[in-house]
Protein backbone atom coordinates (compact mmCIF):
# COMPACT_ATOMS: atom_id res chain seq x y z
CA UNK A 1 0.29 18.84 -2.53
CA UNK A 2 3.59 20.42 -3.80
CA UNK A 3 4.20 23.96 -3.06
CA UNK A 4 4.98 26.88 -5.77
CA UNK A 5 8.18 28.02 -6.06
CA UNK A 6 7.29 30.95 -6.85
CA UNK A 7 4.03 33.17 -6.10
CA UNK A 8 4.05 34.43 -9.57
CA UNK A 9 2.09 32.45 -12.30
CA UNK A 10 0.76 34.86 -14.59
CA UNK A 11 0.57 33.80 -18.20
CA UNK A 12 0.53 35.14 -22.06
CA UNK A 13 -1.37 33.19 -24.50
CA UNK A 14 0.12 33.89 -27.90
CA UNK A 15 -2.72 32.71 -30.88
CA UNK A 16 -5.71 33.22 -28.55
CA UNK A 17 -8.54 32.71 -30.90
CA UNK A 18 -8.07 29.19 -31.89
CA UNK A 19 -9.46 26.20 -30.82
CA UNK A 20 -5.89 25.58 -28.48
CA UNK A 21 -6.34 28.87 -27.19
CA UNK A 22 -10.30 28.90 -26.11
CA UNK A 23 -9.45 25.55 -24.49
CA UNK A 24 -6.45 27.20 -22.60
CA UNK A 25 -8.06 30.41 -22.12
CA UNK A 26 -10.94 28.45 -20.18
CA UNK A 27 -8.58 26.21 -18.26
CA UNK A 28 -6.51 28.95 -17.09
CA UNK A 29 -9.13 31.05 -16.13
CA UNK A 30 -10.58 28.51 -13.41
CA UNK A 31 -6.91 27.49 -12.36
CA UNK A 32 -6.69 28.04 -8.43
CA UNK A 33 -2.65 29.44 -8.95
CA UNK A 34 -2.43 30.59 -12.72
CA UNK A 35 -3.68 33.57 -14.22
CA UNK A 36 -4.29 35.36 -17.49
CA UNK A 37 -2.22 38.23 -18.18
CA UNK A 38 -2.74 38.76 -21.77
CA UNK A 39 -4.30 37.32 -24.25
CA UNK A 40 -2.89 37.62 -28.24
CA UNK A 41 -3.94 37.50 -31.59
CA UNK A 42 -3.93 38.81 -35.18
CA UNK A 43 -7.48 38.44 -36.74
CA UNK A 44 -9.23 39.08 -33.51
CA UNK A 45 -6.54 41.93 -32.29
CA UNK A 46 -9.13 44.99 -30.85
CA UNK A 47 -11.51 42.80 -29.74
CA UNK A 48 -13.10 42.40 -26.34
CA UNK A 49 -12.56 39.02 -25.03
CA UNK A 50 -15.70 38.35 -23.81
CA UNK A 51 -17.79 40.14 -26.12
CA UNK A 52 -16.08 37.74 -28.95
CA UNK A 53 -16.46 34.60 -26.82
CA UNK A 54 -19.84 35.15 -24.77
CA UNK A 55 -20.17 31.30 -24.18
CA UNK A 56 -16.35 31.51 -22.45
CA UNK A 57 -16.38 34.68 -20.54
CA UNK A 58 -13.22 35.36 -18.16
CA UNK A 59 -13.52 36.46 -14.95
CA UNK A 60 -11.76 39.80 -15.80
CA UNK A 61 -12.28 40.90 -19.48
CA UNK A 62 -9.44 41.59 -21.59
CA UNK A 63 -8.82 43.48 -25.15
CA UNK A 64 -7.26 41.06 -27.51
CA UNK A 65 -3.78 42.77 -28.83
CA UNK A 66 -1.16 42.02 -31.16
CA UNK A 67 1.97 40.29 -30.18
CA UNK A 68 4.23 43.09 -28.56
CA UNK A 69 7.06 40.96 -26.90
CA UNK A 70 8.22 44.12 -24.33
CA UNK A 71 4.80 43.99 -22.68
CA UNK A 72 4.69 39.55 -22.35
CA UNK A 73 7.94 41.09 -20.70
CA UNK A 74 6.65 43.15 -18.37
CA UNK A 75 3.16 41.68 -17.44
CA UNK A 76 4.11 37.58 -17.57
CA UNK A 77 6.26 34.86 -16.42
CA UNK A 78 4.88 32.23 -18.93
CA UNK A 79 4.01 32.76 -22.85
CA UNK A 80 1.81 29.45 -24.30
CA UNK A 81 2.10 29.75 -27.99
CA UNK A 82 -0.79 28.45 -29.41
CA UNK A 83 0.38 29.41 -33.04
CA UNK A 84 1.07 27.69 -36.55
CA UNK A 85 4.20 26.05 -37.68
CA UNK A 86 6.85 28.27 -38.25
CA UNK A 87 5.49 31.24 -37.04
CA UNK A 88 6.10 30.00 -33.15
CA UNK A 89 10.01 29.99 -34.03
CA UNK A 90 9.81 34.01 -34.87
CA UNK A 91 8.90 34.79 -31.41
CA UNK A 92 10.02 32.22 -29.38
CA UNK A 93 14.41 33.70 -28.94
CA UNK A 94 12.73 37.04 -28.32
CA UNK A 95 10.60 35.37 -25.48
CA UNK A 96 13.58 33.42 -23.94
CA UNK A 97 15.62 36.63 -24.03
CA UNK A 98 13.41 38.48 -21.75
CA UNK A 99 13.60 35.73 -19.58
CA UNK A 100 10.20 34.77 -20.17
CA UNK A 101 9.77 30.54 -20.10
CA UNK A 102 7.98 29.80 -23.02
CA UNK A 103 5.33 26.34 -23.83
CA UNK A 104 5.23 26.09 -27.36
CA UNK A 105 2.06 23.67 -29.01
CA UNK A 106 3.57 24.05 -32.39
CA UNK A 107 6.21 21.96 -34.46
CA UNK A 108 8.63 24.10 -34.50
CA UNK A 109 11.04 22.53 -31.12
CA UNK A 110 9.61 18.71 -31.07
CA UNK A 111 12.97 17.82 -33.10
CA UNK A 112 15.94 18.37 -31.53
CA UNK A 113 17.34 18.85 -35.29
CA UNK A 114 16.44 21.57 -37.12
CA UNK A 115 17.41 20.01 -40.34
CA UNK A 116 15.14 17.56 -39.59
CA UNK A 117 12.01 19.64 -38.86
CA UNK A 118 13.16 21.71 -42.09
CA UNK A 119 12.95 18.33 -44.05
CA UNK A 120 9.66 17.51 -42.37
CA UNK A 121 8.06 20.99 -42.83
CA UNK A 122 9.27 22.31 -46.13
CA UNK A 123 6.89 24.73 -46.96
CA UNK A 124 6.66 26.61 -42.90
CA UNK A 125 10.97 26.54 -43.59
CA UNK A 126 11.04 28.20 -47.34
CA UNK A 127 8.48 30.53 -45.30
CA UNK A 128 10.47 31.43 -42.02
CA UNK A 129 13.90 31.56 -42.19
CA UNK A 130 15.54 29.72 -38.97
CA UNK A 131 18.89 29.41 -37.89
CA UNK A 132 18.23 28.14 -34.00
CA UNK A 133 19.68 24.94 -33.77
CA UNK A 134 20.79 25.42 -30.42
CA UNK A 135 17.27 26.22 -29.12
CA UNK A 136 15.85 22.74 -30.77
CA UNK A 137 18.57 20.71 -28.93
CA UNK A 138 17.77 22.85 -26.06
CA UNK A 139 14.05 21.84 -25.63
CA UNK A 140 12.06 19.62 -24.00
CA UNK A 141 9.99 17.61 -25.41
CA UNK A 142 6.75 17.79 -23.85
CA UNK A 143 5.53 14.31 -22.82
CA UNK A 144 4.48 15.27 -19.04
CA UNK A 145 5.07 11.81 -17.72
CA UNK A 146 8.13 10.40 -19.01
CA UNK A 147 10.18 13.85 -19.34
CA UNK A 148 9.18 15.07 -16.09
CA UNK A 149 12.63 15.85 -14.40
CA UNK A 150 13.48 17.63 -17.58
CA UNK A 151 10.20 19.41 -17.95
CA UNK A 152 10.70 21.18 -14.10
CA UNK A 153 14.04 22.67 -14.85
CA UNK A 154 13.59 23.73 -18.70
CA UNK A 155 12.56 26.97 -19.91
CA UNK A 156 11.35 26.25 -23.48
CA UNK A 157 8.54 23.27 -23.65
CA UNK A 158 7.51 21.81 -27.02
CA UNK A 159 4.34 19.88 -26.26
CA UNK A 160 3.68 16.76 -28.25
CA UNK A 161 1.26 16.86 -31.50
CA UNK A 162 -1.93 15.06 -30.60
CA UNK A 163 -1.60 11.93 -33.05
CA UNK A 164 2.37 11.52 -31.13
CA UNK A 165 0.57 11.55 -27.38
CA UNK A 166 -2.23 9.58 -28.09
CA UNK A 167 0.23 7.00 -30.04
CA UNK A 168 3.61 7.24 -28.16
CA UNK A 169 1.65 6.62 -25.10
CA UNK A 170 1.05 3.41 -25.52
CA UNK A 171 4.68 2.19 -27.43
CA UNK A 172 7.32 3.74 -24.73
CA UNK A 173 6.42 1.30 -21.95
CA UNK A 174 6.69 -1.80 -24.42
CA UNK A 175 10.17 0.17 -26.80
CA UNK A 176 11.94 1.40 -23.34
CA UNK A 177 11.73 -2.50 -22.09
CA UNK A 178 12.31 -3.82 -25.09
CA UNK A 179 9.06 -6.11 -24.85
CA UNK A 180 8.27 -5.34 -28.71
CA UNK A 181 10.32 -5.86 -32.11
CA UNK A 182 10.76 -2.06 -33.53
CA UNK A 183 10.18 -3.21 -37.00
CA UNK A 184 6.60 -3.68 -38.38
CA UNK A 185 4.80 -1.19 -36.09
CA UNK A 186 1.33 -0.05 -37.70
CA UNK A 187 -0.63 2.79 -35.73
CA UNK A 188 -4.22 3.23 -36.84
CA UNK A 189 -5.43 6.47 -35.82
CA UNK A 190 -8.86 8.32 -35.88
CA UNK A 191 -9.44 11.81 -35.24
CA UNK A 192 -12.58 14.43 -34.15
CA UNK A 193 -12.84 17.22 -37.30
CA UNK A 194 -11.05 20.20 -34.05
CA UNK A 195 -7.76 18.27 -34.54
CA UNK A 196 -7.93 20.27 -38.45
CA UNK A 197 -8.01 23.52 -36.79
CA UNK A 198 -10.53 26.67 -36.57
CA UNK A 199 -10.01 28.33 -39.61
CA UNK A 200 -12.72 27.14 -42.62
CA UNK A 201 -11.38 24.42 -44.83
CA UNK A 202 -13.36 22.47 -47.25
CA UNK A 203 -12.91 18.89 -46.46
CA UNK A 204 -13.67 20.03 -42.80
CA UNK A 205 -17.10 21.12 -43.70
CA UNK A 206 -20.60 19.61 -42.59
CA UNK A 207 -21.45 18.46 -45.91
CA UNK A 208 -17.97 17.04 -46.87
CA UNK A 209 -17.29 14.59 -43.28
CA UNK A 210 -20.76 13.83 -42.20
CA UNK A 211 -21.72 10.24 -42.49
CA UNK A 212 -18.30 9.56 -43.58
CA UNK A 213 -14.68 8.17 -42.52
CA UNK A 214 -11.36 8.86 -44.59
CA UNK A 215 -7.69 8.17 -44.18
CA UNK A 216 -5.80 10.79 -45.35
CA UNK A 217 -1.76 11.81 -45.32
CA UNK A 218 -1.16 7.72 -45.48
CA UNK A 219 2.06 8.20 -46.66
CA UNK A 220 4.44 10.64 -45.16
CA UNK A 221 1.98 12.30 -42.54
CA UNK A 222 3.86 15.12 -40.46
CA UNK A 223 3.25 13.65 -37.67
CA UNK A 224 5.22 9.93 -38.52
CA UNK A 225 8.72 11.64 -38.14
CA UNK A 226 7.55 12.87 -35.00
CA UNK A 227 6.26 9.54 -33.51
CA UNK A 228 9.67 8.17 -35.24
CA UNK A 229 11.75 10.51 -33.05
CA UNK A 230 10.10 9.42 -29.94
CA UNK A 231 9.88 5.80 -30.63
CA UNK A 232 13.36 6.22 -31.36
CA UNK A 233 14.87 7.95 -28.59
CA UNK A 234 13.01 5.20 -26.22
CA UNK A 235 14.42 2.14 -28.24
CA UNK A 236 17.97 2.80 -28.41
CA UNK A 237 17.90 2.90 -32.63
CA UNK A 238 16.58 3.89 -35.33
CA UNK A 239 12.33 3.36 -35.58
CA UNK A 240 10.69 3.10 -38.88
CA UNK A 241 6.60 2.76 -38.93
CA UNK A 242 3.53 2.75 -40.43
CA UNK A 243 1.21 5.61 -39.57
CA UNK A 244 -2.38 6.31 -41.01
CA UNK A 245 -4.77 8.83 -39.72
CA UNK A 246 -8.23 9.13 -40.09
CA UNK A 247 -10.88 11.80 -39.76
CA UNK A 248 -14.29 10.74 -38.22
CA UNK A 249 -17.21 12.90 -38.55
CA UNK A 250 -17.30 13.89 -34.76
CA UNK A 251 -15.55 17.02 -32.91
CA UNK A 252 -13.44 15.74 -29.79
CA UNK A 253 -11.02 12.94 -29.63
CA UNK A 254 -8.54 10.62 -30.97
CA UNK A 255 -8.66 6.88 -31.09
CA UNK A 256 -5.35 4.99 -31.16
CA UNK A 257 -4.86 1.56 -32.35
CA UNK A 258 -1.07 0.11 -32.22
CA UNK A 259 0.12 -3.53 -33.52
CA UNK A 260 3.67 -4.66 -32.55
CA UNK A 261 4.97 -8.24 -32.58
CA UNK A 262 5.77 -9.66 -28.88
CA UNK A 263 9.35 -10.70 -28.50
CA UNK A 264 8.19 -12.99 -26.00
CA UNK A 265 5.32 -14.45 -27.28
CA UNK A 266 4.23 -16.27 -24.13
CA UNK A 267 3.09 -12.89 -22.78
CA UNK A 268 -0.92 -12.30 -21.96
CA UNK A 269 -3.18 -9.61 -22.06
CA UNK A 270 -2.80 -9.34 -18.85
CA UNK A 271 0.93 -9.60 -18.23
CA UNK A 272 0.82 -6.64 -20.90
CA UNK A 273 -1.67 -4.71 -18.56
CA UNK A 274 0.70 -5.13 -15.68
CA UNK A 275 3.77 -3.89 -17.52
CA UNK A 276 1.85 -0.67 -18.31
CA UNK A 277 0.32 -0.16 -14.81
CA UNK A 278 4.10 -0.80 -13.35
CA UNK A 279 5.27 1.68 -16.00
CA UNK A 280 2.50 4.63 -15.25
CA UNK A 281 2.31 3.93 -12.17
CA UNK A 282 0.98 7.17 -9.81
CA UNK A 283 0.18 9.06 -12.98
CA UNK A 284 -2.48 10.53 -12.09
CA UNK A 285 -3.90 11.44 -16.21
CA UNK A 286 -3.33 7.64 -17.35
CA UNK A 287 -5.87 4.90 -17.04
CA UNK A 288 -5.07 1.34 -17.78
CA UNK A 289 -8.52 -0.51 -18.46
CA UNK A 290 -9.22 -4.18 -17.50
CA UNK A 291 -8.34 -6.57 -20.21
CA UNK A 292 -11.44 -7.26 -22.78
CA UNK A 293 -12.81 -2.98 -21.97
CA UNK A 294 -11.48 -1.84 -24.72
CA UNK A 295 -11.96 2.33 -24.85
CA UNK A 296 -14.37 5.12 -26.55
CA UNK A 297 -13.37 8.50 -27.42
CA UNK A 298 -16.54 10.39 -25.41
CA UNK A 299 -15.05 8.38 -22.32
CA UNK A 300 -11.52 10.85 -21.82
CA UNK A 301 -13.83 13.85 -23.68
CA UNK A 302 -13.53 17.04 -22.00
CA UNK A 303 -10.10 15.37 -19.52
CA UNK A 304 -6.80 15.70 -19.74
CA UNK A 305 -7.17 11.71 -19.69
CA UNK A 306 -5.34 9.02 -21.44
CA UNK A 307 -7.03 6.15 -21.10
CA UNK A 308 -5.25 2.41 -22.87
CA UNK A 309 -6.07 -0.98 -22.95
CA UNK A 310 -4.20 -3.75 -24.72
CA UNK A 311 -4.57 -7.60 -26.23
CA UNK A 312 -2.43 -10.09 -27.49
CA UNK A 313 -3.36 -12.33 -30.28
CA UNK A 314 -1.46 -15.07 -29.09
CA UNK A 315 -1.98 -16.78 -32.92
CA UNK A 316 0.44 -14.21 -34.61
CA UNK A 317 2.42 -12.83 -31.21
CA UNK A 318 0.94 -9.80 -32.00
CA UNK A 319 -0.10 -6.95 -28.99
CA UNK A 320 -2.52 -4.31 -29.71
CA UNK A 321 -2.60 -1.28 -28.13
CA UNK A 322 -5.44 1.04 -27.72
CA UNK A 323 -5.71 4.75 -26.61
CA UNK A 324 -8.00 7.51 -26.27
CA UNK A 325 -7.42 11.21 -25.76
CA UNK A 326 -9.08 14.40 -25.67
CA UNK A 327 -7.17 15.94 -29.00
CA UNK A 328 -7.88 19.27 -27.63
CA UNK A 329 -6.66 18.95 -24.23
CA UNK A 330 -4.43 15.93 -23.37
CA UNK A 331 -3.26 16.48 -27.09
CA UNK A 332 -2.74 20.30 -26.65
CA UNK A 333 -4.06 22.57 -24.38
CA UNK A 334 -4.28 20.35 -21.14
CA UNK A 335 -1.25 18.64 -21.38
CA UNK A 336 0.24 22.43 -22.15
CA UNK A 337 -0.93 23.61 -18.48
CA UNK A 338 0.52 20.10 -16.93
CA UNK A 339 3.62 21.07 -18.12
CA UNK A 340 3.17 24.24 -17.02
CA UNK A 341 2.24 23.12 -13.42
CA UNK A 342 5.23 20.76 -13.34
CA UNK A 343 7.58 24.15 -14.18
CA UNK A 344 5.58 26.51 -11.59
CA UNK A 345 6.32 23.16 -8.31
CA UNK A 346 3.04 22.37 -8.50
CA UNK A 347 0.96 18.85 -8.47
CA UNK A 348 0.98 17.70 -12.51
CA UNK A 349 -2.98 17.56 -12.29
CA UNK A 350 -3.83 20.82 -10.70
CA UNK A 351 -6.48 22.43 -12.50
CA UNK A 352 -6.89 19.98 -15.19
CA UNK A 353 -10.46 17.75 -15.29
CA UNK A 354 -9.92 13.85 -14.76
CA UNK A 355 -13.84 12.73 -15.45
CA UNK A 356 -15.98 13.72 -18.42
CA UNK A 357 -19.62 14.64 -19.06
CA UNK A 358 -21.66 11.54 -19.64
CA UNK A 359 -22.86 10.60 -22.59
């Protein structure tokens, strides 16, 4: 097992009362080297941890305060900002300034051009004015197993949305190779009712997503540009795709279904498989299933797992590409503490759960 570098590992969690923070909250909390030194929020600010959450009671009970960037100063060494678009970039310079290393699971520092995440999120830009383009070419993006180098000596994170892991997971083996063509990719993507958030919203209700499936943000989701940049960045050029989300009337988990043309069209299945093992090989949060298992959302629930299979229709040269996360951890919260672990010298998985509940 790697060592620390450092004895210290004490951590503010910024945006506390969300679904992001309970799951880092709970995660922390049971981590053998981490620890919580604060925990933040606005609506719940004057609250008693566990009195609000008695299901997810921390070992030592804390108040729940408002943001006050001189104290993350004085009690932390890590801030998680687990806080809406826009808002993340307000704090995050202060943070950075006090030397604190921040993990952001926000927007705001996934682009490494501002003008771009301005373009992509309008309305969180007309709201808070930003002028830090040298902190968004500054960060790391937040995919644990490809930017690890980059992750262990950076000091501001921006973890991946949960659509981009679940999605990007699968394409950079077959992009960085250049096993693929980069035109005519189509992800199909299906998503638990958490991925919407905590606060009440109509189309999130019981009544409303029941019984039912929906695609929704077909054209011009958020998180496209996003999987663009990445898919990008691993090709060499320019990546233009089609992304469509779903929501699916259960709470956990994102399903990931990605078409791509072969280039070599004499590949199999299970060449396919092998090129993905190769690639992830030793990661110890990625499972490659046998050819013909093809994966379910409640298998990876509750993990920091992703878990991918793939086919190849050998009558249209077509590979598909399937992948399952947890949205709430490997999508946000877990993969949040891996990078965090990967900072601190640690072992990537420490503290994180590999096997679910079953069923």
């Amino acid at each position: 097992m790697a060592n620390s570098t450092s004895k210290s590992g004490r951590i503010s969690i910024i945006g506390a009362s969300g679904y992001g923070g309970l799951q880092l909250v709970k995660l922390i909390n049971e981590h053998p080297i981490f620890e919580i030194s604060s925990l933040y929020g606005e609506r719940s600010a004057g609250k008693s941890w566990n009195k609000l959450n008695p299901f997810l009671k921390i070992s030592k009970d804390k108040e729940i305060v408002k943001s006050n960037i001189d104290e993350i100063a004085m009690t932390s060494d890590y801030a998680i900002l687990s806080l809406p678009n826009g808002l993340s970039s307000q704090l995050t310079p202060l943070l950075l300034e006090k030397g604190i290393k921040v993990v952001d699971l926000s927007a705001d520092y996934r682009f490494k051009s501002l003008d771009k995440w301005k373009e992509v999120y309008t309305k969180e830009a007309n709201k808070y004015p930003r002028f830090d383009y040298e902190l968004c070419e500054e960060a790391t993006y937040g995919f644990s197993e490809e930017f690890y180098n980059d992750i262990k000596n950076s000091r501001l994170i921006a973890c991946p949305g949960c659509y981009p892991t679940s999605s990007v997971s699968v394409l950079i083996p077959f992009l960085k190779q250049g096993l693929i063509d980069s035109e005519g990719i189509i992800i199909d993507a299906k998503s638990g009712t958490s991925g919407g958030g905590r606060n009440p919203k109509e189309e999130l209700l019981l009544s409303e997503c029941s019984e039912s499936i929906k695609p929704y943000g077909v054209i011009g989701h958020r998180h496209t540009a996003e999987i663009e940049s990445i898919a990008s960045h691993f090709a060499g050029h320019d990546v233009y795709l089609q992304f469509t989300p779903h929501l699916v009337p259960m709470v956990r988990g994102i399903l990931s279904t990605v078409y791509a043309r072969l280039r070599d069209p004499g590949l199999t299945a299970e060449d396919c498989k092998i090129v993905i093992e190769a690639f992830y090989k030793n990661q110890p949060f990625i499972d490659i299933l046998p050819v013909g298992t093809y994966p379910a959302t409640k298998w990876v629930k509750n993990t920091n797992k992703v878990m991918i299979s793939v086919e190849v229709d050998k009558r249209n040269g077509r590979i598909v590409l399937m992948s399952v996360i947890d949205n709430l951890l490997k999508g946000q919260a877990g993969q949040a503490i891996q990078n965090l672990n990967i900072i601190h010298g640690l072992d990537s998985d420490i503290g994180l759960p590999k096997i679910t509940y079953y069923p």
